[in-house]
Protein backbone atom coordinates (compact mmCIF):
# COMPACT_ATOMS: atom_id res chain seq x y z
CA UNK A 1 99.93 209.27 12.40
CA UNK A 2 98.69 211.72 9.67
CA UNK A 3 101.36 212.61 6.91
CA UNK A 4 101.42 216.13 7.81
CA UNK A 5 103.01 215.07 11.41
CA UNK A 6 105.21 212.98 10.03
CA UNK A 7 107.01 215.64 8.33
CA UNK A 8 107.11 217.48 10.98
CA UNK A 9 108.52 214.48 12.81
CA UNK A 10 110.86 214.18 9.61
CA UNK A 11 112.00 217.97 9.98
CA UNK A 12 112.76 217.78 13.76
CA UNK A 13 114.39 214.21 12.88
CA UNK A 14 116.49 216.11 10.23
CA UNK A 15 117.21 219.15 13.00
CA UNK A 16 119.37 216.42 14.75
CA UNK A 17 121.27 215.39 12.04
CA UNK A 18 122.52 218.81 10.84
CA UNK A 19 123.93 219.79 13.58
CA UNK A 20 127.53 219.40 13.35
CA UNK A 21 129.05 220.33 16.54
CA UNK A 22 127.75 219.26 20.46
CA UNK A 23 126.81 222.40 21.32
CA UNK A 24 124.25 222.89 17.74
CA UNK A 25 123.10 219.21 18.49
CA UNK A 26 121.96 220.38 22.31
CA UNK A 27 120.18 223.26 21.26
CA UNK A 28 118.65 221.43 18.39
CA UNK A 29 117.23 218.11 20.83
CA UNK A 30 115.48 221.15 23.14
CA UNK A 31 114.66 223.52 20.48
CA UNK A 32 112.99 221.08 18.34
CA UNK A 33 111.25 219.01 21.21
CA UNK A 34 109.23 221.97 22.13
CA UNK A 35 107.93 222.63 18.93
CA UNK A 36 106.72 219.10 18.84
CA UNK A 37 104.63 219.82 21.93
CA UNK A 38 103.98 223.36 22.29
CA UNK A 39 105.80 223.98 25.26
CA UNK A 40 106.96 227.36 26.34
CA UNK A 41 110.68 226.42 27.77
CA UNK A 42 112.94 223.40 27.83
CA UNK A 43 116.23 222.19 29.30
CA UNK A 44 118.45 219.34 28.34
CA UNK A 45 120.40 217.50 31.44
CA UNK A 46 122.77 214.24 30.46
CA UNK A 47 124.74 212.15 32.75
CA UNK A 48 128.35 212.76 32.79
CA UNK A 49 130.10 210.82 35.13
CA UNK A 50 127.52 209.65 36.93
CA UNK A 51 126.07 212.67 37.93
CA UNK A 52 123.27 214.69 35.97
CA UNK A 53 124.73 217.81 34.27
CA UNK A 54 122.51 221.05 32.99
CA UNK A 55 124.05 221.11 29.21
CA UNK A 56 121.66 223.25 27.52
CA UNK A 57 117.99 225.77 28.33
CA UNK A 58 116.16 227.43 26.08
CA UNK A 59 115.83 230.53 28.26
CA UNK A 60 117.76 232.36 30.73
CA UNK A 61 114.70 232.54 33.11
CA UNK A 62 114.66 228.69 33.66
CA UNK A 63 118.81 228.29 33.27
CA UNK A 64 119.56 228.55 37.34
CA UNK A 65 116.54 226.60 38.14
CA UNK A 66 118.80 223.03 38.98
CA UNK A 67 117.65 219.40 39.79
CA UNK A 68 117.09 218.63 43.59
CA UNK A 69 118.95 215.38 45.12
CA UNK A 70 115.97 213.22 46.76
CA UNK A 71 114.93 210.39 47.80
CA UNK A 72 111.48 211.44 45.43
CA UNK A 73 113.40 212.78 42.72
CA UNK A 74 115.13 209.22 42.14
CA UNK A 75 112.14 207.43 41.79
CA UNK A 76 110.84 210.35 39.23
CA UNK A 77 114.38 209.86 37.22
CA UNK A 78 113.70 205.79 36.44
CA UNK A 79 110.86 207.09 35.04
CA UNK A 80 111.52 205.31 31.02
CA UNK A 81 108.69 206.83 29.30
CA UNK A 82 107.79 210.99 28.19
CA UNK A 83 105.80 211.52 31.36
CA UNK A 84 104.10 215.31 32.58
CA UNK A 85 104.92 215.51 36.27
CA UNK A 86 101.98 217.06 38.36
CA UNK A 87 102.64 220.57 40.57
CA UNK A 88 103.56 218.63 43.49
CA UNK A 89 106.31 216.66 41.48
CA UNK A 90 107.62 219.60 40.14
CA UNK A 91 108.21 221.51 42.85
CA UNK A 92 110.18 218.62 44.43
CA UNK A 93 111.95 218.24 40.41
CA UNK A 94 113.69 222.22 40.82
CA UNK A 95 114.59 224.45 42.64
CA UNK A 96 116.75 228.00 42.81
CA UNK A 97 114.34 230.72 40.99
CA UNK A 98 112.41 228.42 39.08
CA UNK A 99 109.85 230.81 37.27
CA UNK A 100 106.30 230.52 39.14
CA UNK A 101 104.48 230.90 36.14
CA UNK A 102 105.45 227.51 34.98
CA UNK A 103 102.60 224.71 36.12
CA UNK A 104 103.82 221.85 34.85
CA UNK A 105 106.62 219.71 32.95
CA UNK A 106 107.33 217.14 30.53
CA UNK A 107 109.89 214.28 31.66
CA UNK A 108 110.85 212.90 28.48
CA UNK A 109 114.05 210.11 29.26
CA UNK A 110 116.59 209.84 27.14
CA UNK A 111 117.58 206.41 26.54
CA UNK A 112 119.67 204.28 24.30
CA UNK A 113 119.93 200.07 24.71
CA UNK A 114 118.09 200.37 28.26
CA UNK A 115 121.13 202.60 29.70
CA UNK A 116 119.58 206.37 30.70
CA UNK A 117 121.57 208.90 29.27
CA UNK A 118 119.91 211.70 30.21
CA UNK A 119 116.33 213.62 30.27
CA UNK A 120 115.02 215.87 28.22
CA UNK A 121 112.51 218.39 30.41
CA UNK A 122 109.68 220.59 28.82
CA UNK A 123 107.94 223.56 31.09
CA UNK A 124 104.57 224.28 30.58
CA UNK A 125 102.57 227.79 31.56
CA UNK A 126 98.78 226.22 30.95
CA UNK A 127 98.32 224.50 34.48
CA UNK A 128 95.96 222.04 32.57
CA UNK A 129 98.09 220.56 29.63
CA UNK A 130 98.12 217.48 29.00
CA UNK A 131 99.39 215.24 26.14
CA UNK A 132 97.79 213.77 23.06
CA UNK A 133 97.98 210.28 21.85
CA UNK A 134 99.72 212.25 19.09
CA UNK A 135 102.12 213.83 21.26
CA UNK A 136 103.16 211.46 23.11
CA UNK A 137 103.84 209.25 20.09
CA UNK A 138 105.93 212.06 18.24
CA UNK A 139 107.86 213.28 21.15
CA UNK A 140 108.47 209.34 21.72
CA UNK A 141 109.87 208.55 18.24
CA UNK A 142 112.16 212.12 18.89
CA UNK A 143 113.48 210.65 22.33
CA UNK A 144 114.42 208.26 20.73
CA UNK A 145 115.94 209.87 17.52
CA UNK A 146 117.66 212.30 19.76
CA UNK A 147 118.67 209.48 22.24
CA UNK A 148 120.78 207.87 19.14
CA UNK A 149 121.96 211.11 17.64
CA UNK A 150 123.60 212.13 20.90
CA UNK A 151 125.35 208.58 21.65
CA UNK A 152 126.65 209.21 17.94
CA UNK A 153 128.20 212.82 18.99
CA UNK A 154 129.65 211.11 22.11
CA UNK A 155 131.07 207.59 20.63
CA UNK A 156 132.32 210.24 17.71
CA UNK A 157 134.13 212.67 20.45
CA UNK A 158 135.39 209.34 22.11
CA UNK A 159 136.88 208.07 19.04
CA UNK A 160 138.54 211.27 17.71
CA UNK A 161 140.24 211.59 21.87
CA UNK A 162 141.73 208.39 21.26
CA UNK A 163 142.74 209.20 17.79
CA UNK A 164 144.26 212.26 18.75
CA UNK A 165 146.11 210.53 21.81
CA UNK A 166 147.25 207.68 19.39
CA UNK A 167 148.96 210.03 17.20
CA UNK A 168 150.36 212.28 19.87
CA UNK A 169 151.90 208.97 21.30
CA UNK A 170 153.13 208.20 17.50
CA UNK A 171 154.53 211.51 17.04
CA UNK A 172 156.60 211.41 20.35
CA UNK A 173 157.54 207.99 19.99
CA UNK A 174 158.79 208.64 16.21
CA UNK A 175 160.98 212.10 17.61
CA UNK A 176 162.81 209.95 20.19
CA UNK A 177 163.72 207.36 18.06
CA UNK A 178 164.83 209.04 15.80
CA UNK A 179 168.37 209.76 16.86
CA UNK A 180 169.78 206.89 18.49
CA UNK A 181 168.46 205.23 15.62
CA UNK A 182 170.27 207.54 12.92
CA UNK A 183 173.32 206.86 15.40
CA UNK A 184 172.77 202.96 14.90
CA UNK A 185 172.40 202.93 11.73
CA UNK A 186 175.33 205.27 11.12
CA UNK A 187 177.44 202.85 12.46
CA UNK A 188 176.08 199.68 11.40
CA UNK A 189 176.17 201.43 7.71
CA UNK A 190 180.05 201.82 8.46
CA UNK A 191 180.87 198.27 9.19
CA UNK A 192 178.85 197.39 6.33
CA UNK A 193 180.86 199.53 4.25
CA UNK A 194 183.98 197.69 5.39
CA UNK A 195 182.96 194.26 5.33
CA UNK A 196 182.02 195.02 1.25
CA UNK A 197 185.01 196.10 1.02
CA UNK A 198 186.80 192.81 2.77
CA UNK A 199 184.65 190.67 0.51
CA UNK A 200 184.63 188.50 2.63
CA UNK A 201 181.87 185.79 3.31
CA UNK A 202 182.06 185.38 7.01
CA UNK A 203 179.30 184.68 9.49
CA UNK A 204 180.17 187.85 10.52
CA UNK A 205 179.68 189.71 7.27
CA UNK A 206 176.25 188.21 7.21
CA UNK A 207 175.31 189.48 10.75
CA UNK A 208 176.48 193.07 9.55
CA UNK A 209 174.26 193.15 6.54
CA UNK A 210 171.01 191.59 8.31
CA UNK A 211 171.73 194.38 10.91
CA UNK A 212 171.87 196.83 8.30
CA UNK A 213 168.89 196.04 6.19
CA UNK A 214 167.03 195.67 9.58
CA UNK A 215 168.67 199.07 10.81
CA UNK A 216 167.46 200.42 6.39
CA UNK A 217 164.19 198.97 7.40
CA UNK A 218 163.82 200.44 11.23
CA UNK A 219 164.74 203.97 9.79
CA UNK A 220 161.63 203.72 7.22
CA UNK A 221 159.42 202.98 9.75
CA UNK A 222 160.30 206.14 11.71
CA UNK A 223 160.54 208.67 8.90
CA UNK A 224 157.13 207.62 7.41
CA UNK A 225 155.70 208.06 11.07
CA UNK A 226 157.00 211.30 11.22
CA UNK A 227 155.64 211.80 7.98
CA UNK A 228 152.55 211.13 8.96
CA UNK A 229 152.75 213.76 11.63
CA UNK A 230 153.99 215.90 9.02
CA UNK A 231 150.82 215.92 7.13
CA UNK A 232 148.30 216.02 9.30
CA UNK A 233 149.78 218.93 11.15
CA UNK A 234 150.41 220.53 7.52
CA UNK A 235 154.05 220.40 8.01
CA UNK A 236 155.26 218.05 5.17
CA UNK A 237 157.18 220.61 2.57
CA UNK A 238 158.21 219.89 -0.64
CA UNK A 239 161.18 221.19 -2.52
CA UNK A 240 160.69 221.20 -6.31
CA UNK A 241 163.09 220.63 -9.24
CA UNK A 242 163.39 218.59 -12.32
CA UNK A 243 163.77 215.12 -11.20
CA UNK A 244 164.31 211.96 -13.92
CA UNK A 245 161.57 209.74 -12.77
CA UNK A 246 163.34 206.70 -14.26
CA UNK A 247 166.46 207.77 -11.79
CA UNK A 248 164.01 207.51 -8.91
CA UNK A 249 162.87 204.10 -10.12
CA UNK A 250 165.87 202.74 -10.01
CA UNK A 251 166.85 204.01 -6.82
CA UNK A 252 164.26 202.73 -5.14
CA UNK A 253 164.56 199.08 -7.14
CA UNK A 254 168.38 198.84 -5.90
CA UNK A 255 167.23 199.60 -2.22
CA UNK A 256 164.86 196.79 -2.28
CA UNK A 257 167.06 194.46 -4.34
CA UNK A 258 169.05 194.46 -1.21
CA UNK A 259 166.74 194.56 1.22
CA UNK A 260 164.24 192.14 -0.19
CA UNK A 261 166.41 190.02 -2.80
CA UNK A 262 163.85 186.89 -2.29
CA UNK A 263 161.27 189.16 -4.18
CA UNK A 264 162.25 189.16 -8.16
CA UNK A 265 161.70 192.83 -9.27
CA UNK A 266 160.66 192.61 -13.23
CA UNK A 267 161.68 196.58 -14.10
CA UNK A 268 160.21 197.14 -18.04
CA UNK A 269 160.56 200.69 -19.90
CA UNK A 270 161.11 201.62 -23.32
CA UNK A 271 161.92 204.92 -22.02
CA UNK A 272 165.34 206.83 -21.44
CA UNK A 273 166.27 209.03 -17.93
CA UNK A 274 166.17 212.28 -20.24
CA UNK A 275 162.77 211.81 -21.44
CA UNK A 276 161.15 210.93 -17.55
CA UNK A 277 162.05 214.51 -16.57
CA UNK A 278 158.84 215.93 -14.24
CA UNK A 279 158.34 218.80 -11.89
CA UNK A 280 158.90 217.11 -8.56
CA UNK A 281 160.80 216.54 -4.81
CA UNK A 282 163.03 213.71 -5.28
CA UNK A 283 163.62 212.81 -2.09
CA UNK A 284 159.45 212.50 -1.46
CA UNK A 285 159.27 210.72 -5.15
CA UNK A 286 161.79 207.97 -3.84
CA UNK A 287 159.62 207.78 -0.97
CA UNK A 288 156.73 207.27 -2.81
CA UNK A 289 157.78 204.28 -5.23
CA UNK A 290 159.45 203.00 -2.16
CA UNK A 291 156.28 202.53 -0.06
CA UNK A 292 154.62 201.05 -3.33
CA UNK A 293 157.43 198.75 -3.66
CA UNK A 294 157.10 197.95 -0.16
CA UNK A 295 153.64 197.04 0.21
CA UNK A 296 154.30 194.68 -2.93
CA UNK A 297 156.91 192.80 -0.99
CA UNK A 298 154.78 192.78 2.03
CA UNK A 299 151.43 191.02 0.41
CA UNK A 300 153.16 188.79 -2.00
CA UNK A 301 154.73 185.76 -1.39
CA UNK A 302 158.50 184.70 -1.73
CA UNK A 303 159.70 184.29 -4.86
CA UNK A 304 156.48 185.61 -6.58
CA UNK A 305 157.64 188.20 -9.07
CA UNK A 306 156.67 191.86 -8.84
CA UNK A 307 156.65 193.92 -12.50
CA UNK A 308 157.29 197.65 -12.46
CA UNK A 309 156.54 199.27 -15.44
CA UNK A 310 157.41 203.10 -16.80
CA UNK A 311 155.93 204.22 -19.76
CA UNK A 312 154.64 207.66 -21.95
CA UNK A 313 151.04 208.64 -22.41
CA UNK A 314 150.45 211.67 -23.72
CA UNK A 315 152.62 214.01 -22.00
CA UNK A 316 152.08 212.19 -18.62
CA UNK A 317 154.10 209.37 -17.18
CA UNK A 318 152.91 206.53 -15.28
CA UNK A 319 154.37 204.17 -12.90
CA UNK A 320 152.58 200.77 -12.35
CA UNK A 321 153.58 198.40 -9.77
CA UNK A 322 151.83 195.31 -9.88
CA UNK A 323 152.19 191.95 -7.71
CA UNK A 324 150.39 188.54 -7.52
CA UNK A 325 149.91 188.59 -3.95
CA UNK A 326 146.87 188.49 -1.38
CA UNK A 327 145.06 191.27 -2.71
CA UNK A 328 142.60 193.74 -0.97
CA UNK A 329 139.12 192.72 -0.48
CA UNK A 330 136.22 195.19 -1.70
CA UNK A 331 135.83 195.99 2.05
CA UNK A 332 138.78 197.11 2.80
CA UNK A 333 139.95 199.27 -0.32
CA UNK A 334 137.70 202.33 1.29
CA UNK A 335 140.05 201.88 4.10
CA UNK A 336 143.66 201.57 2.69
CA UNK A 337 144.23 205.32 2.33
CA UNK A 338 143.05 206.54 5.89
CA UNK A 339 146.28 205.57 7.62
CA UNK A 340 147.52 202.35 9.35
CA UNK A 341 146.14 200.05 7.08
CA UNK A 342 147.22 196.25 7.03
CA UNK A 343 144.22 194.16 6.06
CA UNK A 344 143.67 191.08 7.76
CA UNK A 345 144.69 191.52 11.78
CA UNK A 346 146.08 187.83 11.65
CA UNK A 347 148.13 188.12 8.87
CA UNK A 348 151.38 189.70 10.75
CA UNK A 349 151.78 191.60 8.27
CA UNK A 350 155.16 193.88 8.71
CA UNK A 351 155.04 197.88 8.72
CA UNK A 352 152.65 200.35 9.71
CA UNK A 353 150.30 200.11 7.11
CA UNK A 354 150.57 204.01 5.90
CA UNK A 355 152.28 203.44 2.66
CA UNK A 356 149.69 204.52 0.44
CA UNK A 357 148.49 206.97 2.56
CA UNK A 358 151.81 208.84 1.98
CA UNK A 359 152.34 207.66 -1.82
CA UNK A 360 148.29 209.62 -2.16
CA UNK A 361 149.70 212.98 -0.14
CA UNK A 362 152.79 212.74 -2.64
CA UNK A 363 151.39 212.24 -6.06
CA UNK A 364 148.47 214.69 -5.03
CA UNK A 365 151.11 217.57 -4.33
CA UNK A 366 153.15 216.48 -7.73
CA UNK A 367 149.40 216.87 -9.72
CA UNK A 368 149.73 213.43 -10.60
CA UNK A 369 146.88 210.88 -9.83
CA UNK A 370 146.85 206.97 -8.14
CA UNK A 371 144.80 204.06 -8.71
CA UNK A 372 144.23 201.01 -7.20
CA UNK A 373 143.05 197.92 -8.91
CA UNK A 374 142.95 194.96 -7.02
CA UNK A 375 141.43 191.37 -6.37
CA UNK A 376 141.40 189.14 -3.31
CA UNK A 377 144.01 186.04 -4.20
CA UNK A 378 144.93 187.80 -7.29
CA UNK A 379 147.38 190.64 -6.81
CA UNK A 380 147.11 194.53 -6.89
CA UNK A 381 148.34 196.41 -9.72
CA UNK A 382 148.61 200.39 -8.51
CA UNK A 383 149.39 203.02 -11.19
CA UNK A 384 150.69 206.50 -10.92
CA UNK A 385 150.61 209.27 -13.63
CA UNK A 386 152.70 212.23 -13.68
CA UNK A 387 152.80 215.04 -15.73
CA UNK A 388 156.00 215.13 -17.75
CA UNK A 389 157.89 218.81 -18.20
CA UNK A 390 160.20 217.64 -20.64
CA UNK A 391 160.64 215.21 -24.07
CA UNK A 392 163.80 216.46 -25.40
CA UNK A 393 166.08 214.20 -27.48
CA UNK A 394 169.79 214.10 -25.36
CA UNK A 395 172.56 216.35 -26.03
């Protein structure tokens, strides 16, 4: 094939692939199918559930003109190769005000791992056309191009369906949870209350705090679901004031001191609450360190320490929680901020896996920045910097 055709092969080819909704990618398959050949109309007809549906014609005169049900017309539909149908076969092809000037038509199958998809029909005014070794070799190769970039629109529709059902189910799931859970935990947080207070060391005792660190841990779960929600739907709001960053450390350390006391939390600073001051929403900061905390617990192994570190660096701040757990693989680290992330489906690895996609949202909105460094068998270190708002010596 000469190099001129192949750039115009290219350029149809290229057609396909810009197109960036169904209805641009229909118009594009037809459109750029009958430049290919020369033909004077064209109309695109896909199966959708079984039966053959008009989805796109390049001109209103041919757009009523449908496909006849036949015993004929089912033979002419296995056809697997482009094909030009003689008078005879196209009168038994259409019907319903097909224009008379038209003399003959293009069958060009669409057709992706042996499964028909659809067909791709070109009308022709000069009664005598026929196709090239050329053209039939280009308009091949496009069947075929067009074939995979229309399985690609539909697998992608598919997928984002399912997507959207998934986190419809989330969202409702994570509402109605939500308050007999806050009503559990309410109460177990009560009797755990008193039993501290007892001091005692009772079976009992022990059953009230695994309930409430399972209740603590239950009640994460559902709020960084609904945070989730929250962001995709643009709905996660911040409230800003000064916040000590070294408070919010610490916070989050005690929570998983109790929580998670098999895990030895190393906490190093040099740094005092009154010079950790930033711009920020505490309760979303807590959050943050909290879900990098927690996926340190979660891919390390008891016992194995886990350093936290708080230091200055020119007028920003950074956090760095690092373990000497499991590690990501180079694979996976595209994946860890898109959302229900866990690594390895055999590991049984607790929590939803959207801790870092949360910890991104938040330091993003606090114009801070994350990093992840991390090495299979190894450990992950992730830092956070902050921009500090205030150095002050104490009063």
């Amino acid at each position: 094939m000469e190099n001129k055709q192949l750039e115009i092969l290219n350029g149809a080819v290229f057609a396909l692939q810009q197109a960036t909704t169904d209805k641009q990618l229909n118009k594009a398959v037809v459109e750029e199918a009958m430049k290919l050949v020369f033909a004077d109309y064209g109309k695109l007809y896909l199966y959708h559930h079984e039966q053959l549906k008009k989805i796109f014609s390049s001109s209103p005169s041919i757009k009523r003109a449908t496909l006849v049900k036949n015993k004929k017309n089912k033979e002419i539909l296995k056809i697997k190769t482009p094909t030009i149908l003689d008078k005879v076969d196209l009168q038994s092809l259409t019907i319903m005000n097909f224009p008379s000037e038209i003399q003959n038509v293009m069958l060009i199958p669409l057709l992706h791992n042996s499964h028909t998809l659809g067909f791709l029909l070109l009308y022709f005014v000069d009664e005598k056309r026929k196709l090239t070794e050329l053209e039939l070799a280009k308009i091949t190769l496009f069947g075929t191009s067009a074939s995979l970039a229309l399985t690609k629109a539909k697998l992608q529709e598919e997928s984002r369906k399912a997507l959207e059902i998934r986190d419809r189910f989330i969202s409702l799931a994570s509402h109605e949870l939500r308050t007999p859970l806050t009503s559990i935990h309410g109460y177990i947080q009560l009797l755990y209350a008193r039993m501290n207070k007892q001091k005692t060391d009772s079976v009992e005792a022990r059953w009230v705090k695994e309930l409430y660190v399972e209740s603590l841990r239950m009640t994460t779960l559902v709020k960084e679901l609904l945070d989730v929600n929250r962001i995709k739907q643009g709905q996660f709001a911040f409230v800003f004031s000064e916040v000590p960053l070294y408070e919010v450390v610490i916070r989050a350390l005690d929570r998983y001191r109790l929580t998670d006391a098999n895990h030895p939390f190393i906490f190093k600073t040099d740094l005092q609450q009154h010079q950790t001051i930033i711009v920020g929403d505490f309760d979303k900061l807590l959050e943050m360190v909290s879900g990098l905390l927690g996926n340190a617990v979660k891919f390390s192994k008891p016992d194995e320490k886990i350093n936290v570190q708080l230091s200055n660096d020119q007028g920003m701040i950074s956090l760095i929680v690092q373990d000497k757990g499991k590690g990501i693989s180079k694979k996976d680290l595209h994946a860890i901020f898109e959302g229900f992330y866990k690594g390895d489906p055999t590991s049984h690895i607790e929590g939803m896996g959207v801790g870092l996609l949360l910890a991104r949202h938040i330091v993003d909105n606090h114009r801070g920045k994350l990093k992840i460094n991390s090495k299979e068998n190894k450990g992950t270190s992730v830092a956070v910097t902050l921009p500090l708002i205030k150095t002050a010596n104490p009063k």
